[in-house]
C-alpha atoms as a PDB file:
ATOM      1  CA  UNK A   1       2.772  26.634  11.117  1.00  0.00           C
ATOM      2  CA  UNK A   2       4.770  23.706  10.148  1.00  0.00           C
ATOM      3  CA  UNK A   3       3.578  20.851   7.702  1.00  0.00           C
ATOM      4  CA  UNK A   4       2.955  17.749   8.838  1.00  0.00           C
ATOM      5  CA  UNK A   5       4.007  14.480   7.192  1.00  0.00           C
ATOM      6  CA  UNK A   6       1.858  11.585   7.833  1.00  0.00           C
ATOM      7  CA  UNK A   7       1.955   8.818   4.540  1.00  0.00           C
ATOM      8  CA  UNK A   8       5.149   7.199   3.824  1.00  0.00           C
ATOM      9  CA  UNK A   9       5.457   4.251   1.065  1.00  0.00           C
ATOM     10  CA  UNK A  10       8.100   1.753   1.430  1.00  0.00           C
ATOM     11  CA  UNK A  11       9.289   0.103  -2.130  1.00  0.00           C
ATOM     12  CA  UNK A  12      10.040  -4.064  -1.148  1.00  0.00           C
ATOM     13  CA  UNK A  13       8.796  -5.311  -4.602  1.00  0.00           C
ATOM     14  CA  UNK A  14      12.713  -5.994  -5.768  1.00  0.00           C
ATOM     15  CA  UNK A  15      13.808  -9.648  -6.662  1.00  0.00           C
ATOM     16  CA  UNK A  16      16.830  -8.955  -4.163  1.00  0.00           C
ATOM     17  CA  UNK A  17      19.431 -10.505  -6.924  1.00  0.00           C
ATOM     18  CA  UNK A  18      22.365  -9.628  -4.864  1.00  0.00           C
ATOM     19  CA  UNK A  19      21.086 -11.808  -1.417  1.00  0.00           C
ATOM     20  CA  UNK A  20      21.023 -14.732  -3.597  1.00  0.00           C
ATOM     21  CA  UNK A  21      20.269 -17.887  -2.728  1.00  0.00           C
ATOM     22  CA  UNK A  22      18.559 -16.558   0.659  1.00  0.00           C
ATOM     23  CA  UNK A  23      16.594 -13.740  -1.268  1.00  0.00           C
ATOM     24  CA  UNK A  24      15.167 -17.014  -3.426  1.00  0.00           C
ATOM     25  CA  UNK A  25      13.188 -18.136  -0.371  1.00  0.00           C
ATOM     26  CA  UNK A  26      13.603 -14.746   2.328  1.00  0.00           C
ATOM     27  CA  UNK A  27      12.720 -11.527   1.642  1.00  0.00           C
ATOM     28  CA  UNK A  28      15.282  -9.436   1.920  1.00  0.00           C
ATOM     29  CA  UNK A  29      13.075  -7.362   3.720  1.00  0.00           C
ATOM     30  CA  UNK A  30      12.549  -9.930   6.142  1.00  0.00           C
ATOM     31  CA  UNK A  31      16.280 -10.484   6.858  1.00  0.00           C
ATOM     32  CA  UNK A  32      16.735  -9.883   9.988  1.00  0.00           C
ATOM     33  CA  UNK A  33      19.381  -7.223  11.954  1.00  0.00           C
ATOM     34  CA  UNK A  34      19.490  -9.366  15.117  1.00  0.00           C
ATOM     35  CA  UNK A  35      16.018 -10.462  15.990  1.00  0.00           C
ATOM     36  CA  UNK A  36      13.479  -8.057  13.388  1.00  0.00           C
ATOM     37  CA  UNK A  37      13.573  -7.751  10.441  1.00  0.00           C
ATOM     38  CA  UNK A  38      15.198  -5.200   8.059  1.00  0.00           C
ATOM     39  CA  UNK A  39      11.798  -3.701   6.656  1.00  0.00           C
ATOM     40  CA  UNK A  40      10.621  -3.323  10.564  1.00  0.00           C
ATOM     41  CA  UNK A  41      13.350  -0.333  10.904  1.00  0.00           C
ATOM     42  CA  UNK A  42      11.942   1.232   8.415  1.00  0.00           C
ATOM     43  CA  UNK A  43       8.420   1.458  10.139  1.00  0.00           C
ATOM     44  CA  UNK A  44       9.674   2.038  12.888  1.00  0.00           C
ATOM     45  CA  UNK A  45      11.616   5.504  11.417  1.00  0.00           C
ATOM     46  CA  UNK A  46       8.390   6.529   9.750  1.00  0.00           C
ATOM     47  CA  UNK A  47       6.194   5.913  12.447  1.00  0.00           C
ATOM     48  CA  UNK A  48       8.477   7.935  15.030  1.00  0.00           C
ATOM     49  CA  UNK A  49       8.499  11.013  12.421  1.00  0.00           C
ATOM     50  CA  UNK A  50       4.824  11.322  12.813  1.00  0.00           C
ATOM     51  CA  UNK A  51       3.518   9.173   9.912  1.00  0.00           C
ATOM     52  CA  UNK A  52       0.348   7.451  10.385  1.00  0.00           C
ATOM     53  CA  UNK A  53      -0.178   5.385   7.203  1.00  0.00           C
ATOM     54  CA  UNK A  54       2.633   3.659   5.714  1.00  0.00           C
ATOM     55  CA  UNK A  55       1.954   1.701   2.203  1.00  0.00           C
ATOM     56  CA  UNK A  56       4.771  -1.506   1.074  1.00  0.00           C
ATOM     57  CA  UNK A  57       4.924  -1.850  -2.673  1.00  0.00           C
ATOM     58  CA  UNK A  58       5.376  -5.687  -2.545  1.00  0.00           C
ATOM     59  CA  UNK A  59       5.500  -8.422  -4.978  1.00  0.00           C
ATOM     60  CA  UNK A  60       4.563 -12.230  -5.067  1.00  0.00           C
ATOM     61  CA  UNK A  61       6.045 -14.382  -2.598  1.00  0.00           C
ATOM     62  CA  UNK A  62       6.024 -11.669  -0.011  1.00  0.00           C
ATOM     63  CA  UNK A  63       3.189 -12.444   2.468  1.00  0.00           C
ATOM     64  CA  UNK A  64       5.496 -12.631   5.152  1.00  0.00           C
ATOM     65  CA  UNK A  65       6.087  -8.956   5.307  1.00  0.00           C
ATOM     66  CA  UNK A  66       1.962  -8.877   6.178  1.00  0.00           C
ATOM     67  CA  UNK A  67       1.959 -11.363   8.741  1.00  0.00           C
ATOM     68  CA  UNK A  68       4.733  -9.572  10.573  1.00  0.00           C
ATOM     69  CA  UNK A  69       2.507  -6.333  10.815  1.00  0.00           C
ATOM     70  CA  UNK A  70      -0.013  -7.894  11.764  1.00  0.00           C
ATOM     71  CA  UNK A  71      -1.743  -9.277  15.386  1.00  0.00           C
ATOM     72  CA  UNK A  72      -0.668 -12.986  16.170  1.00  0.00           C
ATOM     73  CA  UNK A  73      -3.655 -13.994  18.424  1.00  0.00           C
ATOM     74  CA  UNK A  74      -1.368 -17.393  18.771  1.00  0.00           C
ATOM     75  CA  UNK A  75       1.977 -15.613  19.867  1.00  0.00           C
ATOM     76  CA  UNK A  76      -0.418 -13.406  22.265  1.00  0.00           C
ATOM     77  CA  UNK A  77      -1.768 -16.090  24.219  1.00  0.00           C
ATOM     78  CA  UNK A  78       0.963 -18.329  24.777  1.00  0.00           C
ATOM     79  CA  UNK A  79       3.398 -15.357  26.047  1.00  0.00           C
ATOM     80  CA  UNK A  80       0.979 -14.278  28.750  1.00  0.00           C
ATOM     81  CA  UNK A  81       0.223 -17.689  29.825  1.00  0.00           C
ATOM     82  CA  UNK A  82       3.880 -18.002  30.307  1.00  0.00           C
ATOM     83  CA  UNK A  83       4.345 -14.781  32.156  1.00  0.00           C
ATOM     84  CA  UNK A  84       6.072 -13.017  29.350  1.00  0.00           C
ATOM     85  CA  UNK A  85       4.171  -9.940  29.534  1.00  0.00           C
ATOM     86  CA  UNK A  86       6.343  -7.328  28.233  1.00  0.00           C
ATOM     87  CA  UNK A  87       7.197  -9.676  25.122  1.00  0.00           C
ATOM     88  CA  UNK A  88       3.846 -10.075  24.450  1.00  0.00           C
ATOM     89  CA  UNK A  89       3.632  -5.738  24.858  1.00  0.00           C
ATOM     90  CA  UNK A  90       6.077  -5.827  22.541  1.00  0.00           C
ATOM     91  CA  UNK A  91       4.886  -7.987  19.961  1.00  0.00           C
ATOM     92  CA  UNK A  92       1.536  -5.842  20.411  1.00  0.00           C
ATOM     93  CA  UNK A  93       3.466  -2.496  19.684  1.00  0.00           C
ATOM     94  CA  UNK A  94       4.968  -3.790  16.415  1.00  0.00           C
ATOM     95  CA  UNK A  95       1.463  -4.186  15.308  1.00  0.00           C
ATOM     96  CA  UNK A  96       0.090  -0.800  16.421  1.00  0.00           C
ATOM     97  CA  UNK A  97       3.013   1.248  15.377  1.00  0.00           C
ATOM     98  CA  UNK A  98       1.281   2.751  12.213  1.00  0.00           C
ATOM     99  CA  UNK A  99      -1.581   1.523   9.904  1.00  0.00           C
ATOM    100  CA  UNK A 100       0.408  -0.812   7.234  1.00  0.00           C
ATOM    101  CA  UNK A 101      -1.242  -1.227   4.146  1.00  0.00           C
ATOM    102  CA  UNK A 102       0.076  -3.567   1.276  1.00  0.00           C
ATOM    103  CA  UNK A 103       0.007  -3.415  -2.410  1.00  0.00           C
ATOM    104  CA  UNK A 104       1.558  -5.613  -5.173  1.00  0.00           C
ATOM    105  CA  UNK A 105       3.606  -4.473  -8.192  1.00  0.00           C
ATOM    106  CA  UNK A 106       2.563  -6.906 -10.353  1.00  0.00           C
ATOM    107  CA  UNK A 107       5.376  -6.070 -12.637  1.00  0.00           C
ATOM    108  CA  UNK A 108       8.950  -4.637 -11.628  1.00  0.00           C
ATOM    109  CA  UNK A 109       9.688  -2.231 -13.904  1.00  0.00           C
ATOM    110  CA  UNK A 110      11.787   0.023 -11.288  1.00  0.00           C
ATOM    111  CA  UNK A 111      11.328   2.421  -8.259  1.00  0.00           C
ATOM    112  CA  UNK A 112       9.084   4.968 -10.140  1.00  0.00           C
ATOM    113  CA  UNK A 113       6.656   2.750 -11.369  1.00  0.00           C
ATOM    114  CA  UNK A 114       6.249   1.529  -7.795  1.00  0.00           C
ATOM    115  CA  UNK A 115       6.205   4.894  -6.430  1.00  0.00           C
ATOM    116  CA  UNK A 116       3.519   5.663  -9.048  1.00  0.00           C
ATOM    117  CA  UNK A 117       1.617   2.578  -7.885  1.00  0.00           C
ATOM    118  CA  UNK A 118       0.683   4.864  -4.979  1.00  0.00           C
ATOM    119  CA  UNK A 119      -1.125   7.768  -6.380  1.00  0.00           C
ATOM    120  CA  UNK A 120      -4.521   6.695  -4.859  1.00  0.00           C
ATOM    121  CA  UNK A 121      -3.042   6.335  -1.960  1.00  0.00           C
ATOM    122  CA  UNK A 122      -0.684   9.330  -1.397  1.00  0.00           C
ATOM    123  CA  UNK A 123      -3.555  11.954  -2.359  1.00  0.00           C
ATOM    124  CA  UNK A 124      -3.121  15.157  -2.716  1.00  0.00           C
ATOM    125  CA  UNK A 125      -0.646  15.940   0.351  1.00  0.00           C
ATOM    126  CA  UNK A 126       3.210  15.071   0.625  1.00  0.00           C
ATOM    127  CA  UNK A 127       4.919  11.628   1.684  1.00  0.00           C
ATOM    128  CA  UNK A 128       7.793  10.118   2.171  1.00  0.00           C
ATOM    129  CA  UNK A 129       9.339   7.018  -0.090  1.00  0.00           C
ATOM    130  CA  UNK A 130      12.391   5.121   2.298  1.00  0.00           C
ATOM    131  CA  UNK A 131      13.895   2.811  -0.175  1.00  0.00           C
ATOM    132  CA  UNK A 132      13.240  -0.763   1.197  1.00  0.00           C
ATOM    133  CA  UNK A 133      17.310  -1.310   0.927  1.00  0.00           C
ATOM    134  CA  UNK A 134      18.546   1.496   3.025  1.00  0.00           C
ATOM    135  CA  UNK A 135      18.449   1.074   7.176  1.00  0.00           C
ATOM    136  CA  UNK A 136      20.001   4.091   8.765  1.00  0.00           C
ATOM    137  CA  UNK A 137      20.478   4.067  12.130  1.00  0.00           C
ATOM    138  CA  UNK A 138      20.506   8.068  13.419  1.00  0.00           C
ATOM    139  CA  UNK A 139      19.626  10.093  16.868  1.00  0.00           C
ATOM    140  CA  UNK A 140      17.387  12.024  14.967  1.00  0.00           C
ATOM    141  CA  UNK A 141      15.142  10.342  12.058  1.00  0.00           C
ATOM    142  CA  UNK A 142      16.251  10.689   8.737  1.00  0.00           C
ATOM    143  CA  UNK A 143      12.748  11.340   7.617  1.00  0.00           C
ATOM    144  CA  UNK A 144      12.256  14.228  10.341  1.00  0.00           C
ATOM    145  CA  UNK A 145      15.563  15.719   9.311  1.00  0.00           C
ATOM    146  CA  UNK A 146      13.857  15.658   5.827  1.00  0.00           C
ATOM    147  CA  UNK A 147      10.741  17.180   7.065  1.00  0.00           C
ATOM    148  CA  UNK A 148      12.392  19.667   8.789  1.00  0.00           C
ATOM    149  CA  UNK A 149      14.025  20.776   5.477  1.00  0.00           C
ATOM    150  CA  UNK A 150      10.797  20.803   4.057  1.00  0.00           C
ATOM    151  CA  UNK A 151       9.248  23.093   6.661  1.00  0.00           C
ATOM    152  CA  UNK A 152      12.186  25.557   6.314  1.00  0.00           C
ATOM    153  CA  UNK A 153      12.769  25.849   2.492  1.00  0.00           C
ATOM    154  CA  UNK A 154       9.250  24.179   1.006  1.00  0.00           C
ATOM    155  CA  UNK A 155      10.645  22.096  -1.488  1.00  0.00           C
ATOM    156  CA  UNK A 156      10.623  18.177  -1.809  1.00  0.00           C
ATOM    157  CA  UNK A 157      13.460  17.082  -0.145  1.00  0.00           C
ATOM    158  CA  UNK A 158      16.462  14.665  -0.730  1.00  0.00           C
ATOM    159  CA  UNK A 159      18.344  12.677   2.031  1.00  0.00           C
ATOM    160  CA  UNK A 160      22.132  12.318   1.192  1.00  0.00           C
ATOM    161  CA  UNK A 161      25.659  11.429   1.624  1.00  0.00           C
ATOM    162  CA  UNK A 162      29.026  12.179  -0.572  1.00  0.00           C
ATOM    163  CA  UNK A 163      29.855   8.488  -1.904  1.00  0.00           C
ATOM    164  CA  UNK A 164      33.369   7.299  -3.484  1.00  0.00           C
ATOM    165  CA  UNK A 165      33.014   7.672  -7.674  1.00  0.00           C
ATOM    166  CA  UNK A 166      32.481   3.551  -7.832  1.00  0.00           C
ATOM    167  CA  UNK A 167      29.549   4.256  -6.094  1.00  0.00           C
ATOM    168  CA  UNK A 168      28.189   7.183  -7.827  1.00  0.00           C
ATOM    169  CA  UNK A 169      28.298   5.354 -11.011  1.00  0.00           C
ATOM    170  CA  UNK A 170      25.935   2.726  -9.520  1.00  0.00           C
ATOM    171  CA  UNK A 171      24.025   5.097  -7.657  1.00  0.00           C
ATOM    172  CA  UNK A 172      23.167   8.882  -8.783  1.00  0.00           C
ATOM    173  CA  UNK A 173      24.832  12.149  -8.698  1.00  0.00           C
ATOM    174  CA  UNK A 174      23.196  15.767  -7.752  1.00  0.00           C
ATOM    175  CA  UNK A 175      24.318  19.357  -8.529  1.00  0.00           C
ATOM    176  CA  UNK A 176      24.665  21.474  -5.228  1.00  0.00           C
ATOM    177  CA  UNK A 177      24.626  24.621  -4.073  1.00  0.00           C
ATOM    178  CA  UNK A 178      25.264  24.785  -0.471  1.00  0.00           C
ATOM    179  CA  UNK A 179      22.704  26.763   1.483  1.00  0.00           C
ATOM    180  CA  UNK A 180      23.640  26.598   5.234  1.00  0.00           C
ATOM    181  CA  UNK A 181      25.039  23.506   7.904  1.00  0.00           C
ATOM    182  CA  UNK A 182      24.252  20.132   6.212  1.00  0.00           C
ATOM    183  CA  UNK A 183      21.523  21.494   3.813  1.00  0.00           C
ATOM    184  CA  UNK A 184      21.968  21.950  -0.267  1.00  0.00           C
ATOM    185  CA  UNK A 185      19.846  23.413  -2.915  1.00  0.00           C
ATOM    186  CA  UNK A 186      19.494  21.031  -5.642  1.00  0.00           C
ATOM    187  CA  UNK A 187      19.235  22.313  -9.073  1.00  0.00           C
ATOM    188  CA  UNK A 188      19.787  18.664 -11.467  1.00  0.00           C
ATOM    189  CA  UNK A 189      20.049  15.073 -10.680  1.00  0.00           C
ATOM    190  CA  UNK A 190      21.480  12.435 -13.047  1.00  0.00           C
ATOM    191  CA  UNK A 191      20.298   8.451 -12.709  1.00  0.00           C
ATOM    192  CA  UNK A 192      23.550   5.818 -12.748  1.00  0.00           C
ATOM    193  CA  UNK A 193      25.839   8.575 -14.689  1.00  0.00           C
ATOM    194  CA  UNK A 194      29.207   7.970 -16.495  1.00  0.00           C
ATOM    195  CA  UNK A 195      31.834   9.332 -14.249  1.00  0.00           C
ATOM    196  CA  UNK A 196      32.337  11.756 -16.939  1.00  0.00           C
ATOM    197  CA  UNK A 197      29.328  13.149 -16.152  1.00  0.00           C
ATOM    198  CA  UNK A 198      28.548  13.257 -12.502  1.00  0.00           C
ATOM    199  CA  UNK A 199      27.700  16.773 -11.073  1.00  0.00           C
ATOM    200  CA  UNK A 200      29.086  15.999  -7.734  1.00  0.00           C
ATOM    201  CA  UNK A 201      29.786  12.912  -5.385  1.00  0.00           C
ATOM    202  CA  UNK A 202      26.320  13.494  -3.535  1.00  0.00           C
ATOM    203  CA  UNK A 203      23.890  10.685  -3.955  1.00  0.00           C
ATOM    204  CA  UNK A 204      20.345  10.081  -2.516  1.00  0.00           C
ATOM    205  CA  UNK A 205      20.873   7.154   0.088  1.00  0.00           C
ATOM    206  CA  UNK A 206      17.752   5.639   0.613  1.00  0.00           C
ATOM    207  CA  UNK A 207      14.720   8.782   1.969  1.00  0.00           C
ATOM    208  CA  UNK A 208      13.067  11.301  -0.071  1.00  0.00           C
ATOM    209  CA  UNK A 209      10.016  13.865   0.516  1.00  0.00           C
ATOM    210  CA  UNK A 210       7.788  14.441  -2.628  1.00  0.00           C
ATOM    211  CA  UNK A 211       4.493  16.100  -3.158  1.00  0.00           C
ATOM    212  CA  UNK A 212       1.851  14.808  -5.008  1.00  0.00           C
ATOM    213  CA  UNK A 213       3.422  17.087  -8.517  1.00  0.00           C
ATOM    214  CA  UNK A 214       5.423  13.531  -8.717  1.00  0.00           C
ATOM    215  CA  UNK A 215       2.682  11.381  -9.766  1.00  0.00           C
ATOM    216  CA  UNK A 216       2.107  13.349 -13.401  1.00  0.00           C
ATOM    217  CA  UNK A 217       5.628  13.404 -14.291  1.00  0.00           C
ATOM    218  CA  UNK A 218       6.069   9.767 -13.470  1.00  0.00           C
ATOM    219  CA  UNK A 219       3.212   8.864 -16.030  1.00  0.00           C
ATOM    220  CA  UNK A 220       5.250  10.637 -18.615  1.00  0.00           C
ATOM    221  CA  UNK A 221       8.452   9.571 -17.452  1.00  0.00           C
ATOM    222  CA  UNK A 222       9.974   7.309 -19.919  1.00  0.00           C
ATOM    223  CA  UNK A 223      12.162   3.900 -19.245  1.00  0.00           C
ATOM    224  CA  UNK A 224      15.853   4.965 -18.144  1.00  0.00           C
ATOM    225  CA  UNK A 225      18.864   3.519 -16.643  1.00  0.00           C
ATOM    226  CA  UNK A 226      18.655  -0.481 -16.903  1.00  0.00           C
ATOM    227  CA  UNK A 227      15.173   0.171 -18.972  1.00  0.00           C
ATOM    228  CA  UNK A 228      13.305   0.766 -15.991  1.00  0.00           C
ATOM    229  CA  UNK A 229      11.234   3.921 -15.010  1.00  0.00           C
ATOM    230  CA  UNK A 230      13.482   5.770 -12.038  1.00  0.00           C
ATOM    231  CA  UNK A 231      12.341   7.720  -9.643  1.00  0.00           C
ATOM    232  CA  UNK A 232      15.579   9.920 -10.069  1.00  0.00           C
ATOM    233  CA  UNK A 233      14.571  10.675 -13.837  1.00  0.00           C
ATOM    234  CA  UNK A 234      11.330  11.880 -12.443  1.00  0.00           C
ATOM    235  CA  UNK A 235      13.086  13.966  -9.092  1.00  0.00           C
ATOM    236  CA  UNK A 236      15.443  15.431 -12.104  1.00  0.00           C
ATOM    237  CA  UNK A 237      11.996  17.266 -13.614  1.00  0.00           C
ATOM    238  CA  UNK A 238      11.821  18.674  -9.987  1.00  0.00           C
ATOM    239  CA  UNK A 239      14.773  19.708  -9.412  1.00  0.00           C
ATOM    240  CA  UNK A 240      15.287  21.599 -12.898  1.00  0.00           C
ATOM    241  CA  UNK A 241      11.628  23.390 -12.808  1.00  0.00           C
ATOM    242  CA  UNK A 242      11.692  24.484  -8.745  1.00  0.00           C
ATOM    243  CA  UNK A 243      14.666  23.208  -6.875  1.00  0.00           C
ATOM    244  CA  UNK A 244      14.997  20.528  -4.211  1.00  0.00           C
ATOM    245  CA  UNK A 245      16.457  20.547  -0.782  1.00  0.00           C
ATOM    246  CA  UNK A 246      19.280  18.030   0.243  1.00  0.00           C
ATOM    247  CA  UNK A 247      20.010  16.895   3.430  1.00  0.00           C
ATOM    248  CA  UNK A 248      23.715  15.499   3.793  1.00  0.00           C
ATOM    249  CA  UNK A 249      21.730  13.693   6.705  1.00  0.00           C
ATOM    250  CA  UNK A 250      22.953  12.794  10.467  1.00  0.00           C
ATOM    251  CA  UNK A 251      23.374   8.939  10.479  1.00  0.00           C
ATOM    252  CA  UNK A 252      24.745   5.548   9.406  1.00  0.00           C
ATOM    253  CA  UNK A 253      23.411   3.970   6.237  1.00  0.00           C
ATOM    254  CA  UNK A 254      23.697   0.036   5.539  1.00  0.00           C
ATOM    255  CA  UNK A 255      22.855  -1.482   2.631  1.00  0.00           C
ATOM    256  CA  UNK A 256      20.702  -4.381   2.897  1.00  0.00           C
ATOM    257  CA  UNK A 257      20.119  -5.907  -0.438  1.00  0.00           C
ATOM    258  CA  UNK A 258      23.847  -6.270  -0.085  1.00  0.00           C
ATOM    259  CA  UNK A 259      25.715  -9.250   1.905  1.00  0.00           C
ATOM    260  CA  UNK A 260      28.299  -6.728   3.551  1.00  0.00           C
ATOM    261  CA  UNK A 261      25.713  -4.154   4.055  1.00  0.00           C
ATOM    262  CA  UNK A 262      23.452  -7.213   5.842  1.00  0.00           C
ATOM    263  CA  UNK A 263      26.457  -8.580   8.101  1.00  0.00           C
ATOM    264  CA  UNK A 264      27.755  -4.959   9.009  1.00  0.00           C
ATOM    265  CA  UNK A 265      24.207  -4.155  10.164  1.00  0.00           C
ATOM    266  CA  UNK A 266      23.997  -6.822  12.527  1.00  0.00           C
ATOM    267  CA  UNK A 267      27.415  -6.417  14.219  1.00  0.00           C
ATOM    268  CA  UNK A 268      26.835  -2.618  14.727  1.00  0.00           C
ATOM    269  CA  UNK A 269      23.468  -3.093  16.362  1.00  0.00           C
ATOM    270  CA  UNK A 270      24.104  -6.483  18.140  1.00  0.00           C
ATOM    271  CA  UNK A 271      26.879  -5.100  20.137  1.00  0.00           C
ATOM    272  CA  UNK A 272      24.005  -2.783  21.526  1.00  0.00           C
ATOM    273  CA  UNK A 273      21.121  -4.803  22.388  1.00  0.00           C
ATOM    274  CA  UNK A 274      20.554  -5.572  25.508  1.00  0.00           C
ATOM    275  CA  UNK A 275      19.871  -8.980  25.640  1.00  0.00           C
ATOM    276  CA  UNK A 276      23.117  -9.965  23.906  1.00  0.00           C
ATOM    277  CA  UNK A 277      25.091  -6.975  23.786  1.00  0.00           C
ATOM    278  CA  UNK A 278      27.885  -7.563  26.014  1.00  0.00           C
ATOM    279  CA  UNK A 279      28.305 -10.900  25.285  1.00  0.00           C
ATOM    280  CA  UNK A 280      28.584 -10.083  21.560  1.00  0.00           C
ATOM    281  CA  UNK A 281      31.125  -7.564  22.507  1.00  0.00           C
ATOM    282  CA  UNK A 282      33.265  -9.982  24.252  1.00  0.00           C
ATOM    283  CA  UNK A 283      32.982 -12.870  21.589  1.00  0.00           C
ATOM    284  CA  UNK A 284      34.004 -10.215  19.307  1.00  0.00           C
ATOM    285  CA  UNK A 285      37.024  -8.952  20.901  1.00  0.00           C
ATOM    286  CA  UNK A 286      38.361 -12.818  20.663  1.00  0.00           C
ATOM    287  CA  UNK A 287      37.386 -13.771  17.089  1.00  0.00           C
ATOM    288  CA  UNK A 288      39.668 -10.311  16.173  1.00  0.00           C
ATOM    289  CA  UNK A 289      42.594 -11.680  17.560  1.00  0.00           C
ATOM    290  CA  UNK A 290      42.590 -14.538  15.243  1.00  0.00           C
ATOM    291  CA  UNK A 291      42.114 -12.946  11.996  1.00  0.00           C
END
């Protein structure tokens, strides 16, 4: 019988450097791609791959993230007393999409510390992390394609996509073996590598399935790239002891701790919502013309 999947921790305690001046005042988690905001995607992909509890690593000046996950009596009342039922419905299903739980780094000291942050929470059964940067917009899921990966091979799994070598440097690199269709056995992993020394172009873009064996190799996982504790330093243990799965996953990836990753995002999915859509469309088709 197939595993089931139901924690997921989202990482949104970053200082968001690279949305600067906005990121001084905004979350970048709270940027929004049209009218919600980035981190609600995320949620939203968890909560549609069968996760119940979902736990954001946040920092200080991040209660906004809370409010937005939670019931706005305010918002409620005024909607229906205007006769704006199914925005009210839809305000309501935001808030009942999965239990949200928050937690604070106090210190940022990189992804696996935050990730570690979670031990209490996570248990003893597997979870998902989705990077509080990466919004992928896919048919299917990324994290079901992930947990479907999982169910097949039983090994933590890895979601990614080959990347140009400017990126690798800034990102990670894997060594693959390919196994069947869109799925790769995973044998090392290297954090921000020289190009020199890059296994392959494959990085891990933004979703990842671990089991709880994480947790005790974090603790002993010393400071790496830009003296912070990475996750991928951890992963690397992993993948050199039992062997990971990667999933060259089905989907578009945007960056959104990254202007062009922010504006890209909202032109791809505000050509497709339906309040706007077509209008967006149109307005679009002029502006071209002139550049």
């Amino acid at each position: 019988m197939d595993k089931k999947v139901i924690k997921a921790i989202i990482p949104a305690a970053g200082l968001g450097t690279r949305m600067l001046p906005i990121a001084r005042a905004v979350p970048k988690e709270m940027l929004p791609i049209v009218d919600r905001p980035a981190v609600s995607y995320l949620v939203e992909e968890a909560a549609k791959s069968g996760v119940t509890d979902i736990l954001i690593i946040t920092n200080r000046d991040k209660d906004a993230m809370e409010d937005y996950f939670d019931y706005s009596v305010e918002y409620n009342k005024k909607l229906r007393d205007t006769g704006k039922e199914a925005l009210a419905d839809d305000m309501k299903k935001i808030a009942d999409m999965a239990n949200v739980y928050f937690l604070r780094q106090k210190e940022t000291k990189g992804l696996g510390h935050a990730v570690a942050r979670a031990r209490s929470f996570v248990g003893n059964e597997p979870f998902y992390v989705l990077y509080g940067d990466d919004i992928i917009f896919s048919e299917t899921p990324v994290c079901t394609q992930l947990l479907d990966a999982y169910n097949k091979y039983g090994k933590p799994a890895v979601g990614v996509k080959a990347v140009p070598d400017e990126l690798v440097v800034k990102y990670c690199s894997l060594k693959t073996k390919h196994l069947e269709s869109n799925l790769y056995e995973v044998s090392d992993m290297i954090e921000k590598p020289p190009i020199e020394k890059k296994f392959s172009n494959y990085s891990i873009l933004g979703r990842v399935l671990l089991t709880p064996e994480i947790f005790d190799i974090l603790d002993n996982t010393a400071p790496g790239a830009g003296g912070e504790i990475q996750l991928t330093d951890a992963m690397k243990v992993v993948a050199q002891s039992s062997g990971m799965t990667a999933v060259d996953f089905e989907g578009e990836r945007f960056d959104m701790g990254a202007k062009l990753g922010f504006l890209t995002a909202n032109v791809k999915l505000g050509v497709k919502h339906p309040e706007t859509g077509e209008a967006f469309k149109e307005f679009l088709k002029e502006f071209v013309k002139e550049l």
